[in-house]
C-alpha atoms as a PDB file:
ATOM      1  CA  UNK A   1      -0.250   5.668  -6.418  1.00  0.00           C
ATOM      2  CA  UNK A   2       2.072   7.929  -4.638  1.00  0.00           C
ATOM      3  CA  UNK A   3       3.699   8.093  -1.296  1.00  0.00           C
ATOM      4  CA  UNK A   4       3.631   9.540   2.037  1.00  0.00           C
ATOM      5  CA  UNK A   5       7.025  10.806   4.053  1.00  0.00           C
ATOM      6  CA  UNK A   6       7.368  10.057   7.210  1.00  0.00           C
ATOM      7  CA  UNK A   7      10.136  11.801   9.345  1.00  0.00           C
ATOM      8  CA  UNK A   8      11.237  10.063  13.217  1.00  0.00           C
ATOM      9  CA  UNK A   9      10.227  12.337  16.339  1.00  0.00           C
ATOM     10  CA  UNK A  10      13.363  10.948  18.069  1.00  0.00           C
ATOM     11  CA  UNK A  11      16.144  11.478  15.176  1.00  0.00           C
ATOM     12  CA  UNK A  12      14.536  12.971  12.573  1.00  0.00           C
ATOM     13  CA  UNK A  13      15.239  10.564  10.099  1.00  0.00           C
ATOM     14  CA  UNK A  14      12.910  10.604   6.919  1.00  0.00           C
ATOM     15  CA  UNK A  15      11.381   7.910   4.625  1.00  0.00           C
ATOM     16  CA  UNK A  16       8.790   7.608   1.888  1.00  0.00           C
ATOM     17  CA  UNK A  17       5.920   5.090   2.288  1.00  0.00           C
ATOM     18  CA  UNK A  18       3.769   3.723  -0.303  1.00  0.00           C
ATOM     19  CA  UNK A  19       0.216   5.000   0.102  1.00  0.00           C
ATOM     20  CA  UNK A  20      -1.399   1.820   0.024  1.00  0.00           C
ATOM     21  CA  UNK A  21       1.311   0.390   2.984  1.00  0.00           C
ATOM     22  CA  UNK A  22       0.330   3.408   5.168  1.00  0.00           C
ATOM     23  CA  UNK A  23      -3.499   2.945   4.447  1.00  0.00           C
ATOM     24  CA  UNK A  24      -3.179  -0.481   5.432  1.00  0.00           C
ATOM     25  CA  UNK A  25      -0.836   0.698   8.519  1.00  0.00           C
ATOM     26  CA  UNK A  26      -3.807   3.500   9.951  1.00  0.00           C
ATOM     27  CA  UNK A  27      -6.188   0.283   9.737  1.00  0.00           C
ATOM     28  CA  UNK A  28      -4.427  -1.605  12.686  1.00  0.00           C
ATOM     29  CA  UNK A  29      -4.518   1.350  15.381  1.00  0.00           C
ATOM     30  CA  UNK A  30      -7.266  -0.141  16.334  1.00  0.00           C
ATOM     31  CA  UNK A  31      -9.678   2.241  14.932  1.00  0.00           C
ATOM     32  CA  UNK A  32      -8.381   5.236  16.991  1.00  0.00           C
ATOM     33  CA  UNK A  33      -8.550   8.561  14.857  1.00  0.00           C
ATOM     34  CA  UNK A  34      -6.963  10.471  17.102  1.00  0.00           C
ATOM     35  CA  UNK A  35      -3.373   8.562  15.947  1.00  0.00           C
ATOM     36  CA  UNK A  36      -1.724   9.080  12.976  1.00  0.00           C
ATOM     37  CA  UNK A  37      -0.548   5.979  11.144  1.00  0.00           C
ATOM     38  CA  UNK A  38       2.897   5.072  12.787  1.00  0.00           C
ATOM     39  CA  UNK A  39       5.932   2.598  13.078  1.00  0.00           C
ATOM     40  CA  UNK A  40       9.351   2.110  14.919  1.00  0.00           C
ATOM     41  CA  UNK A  41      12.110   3.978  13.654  1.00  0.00           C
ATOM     42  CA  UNK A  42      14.358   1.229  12.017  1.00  0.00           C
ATOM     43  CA  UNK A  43      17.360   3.809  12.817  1.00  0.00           C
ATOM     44  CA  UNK A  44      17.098   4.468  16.401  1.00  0.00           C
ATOM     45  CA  UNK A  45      15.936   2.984  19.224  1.00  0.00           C
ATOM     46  CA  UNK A  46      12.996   3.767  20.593  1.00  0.00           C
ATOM     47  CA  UNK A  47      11.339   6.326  17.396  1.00  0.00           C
ATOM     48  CA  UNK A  48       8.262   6.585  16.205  1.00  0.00           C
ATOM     49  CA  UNK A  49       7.613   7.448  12.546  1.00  0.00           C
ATOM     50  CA  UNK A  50       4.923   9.534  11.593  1.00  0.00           C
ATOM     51  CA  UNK A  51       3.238  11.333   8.489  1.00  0.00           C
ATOM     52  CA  UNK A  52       4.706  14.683   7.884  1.00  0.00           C
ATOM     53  CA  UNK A  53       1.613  15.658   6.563  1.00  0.00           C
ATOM     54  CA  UNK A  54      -0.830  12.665   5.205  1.00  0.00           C
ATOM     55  CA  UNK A  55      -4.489  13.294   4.475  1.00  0.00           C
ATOM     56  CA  UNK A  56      -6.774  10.306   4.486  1.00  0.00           C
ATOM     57  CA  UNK A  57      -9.128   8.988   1.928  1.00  0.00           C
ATOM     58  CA  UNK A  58     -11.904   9.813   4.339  1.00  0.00           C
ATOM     59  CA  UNK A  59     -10.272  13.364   4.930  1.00  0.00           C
ATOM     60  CA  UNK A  60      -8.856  12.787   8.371  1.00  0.00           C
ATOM     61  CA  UNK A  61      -5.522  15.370   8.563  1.00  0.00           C
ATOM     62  CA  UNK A  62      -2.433  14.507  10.329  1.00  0.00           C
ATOM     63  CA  UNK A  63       0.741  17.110  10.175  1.00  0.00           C
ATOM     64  CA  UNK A  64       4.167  16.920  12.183  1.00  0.00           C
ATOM     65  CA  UNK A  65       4.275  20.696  13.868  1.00  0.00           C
END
């Protein structure tokens, strides 16, 4: 199993998440498709990490522009 990189929209820090972790993450949006699987930026305050470019099992597509 690979991984996914994820890059801050507030500092532009980037990280590598396991696939499986970031499956499990898009499962507690609450079902919303329209959001990309996400988390606070450990770094700075108030980030949001998101998928640079992650494709889901089910072929949802979510990519940083």
């Amino acid at each position: 199993m690979g991984s996914v990189r994820f890059r801050c929209l507030k500092c532009k820090v980037e990280e590598d998440v396991p696939e499986n972790i970031v499956e499990m993450m898009d499962n507690f949006d609450g079902g919303d498709l329209s959001v990309p699987p996400r988390f606070n930026c450990e770094i700075c305050t108030g980030g949001i990490m998101e998928p640079i470019d992650y494709k889901t099992k089910d072929g949802r597509h979510y990519k940083i522009k």
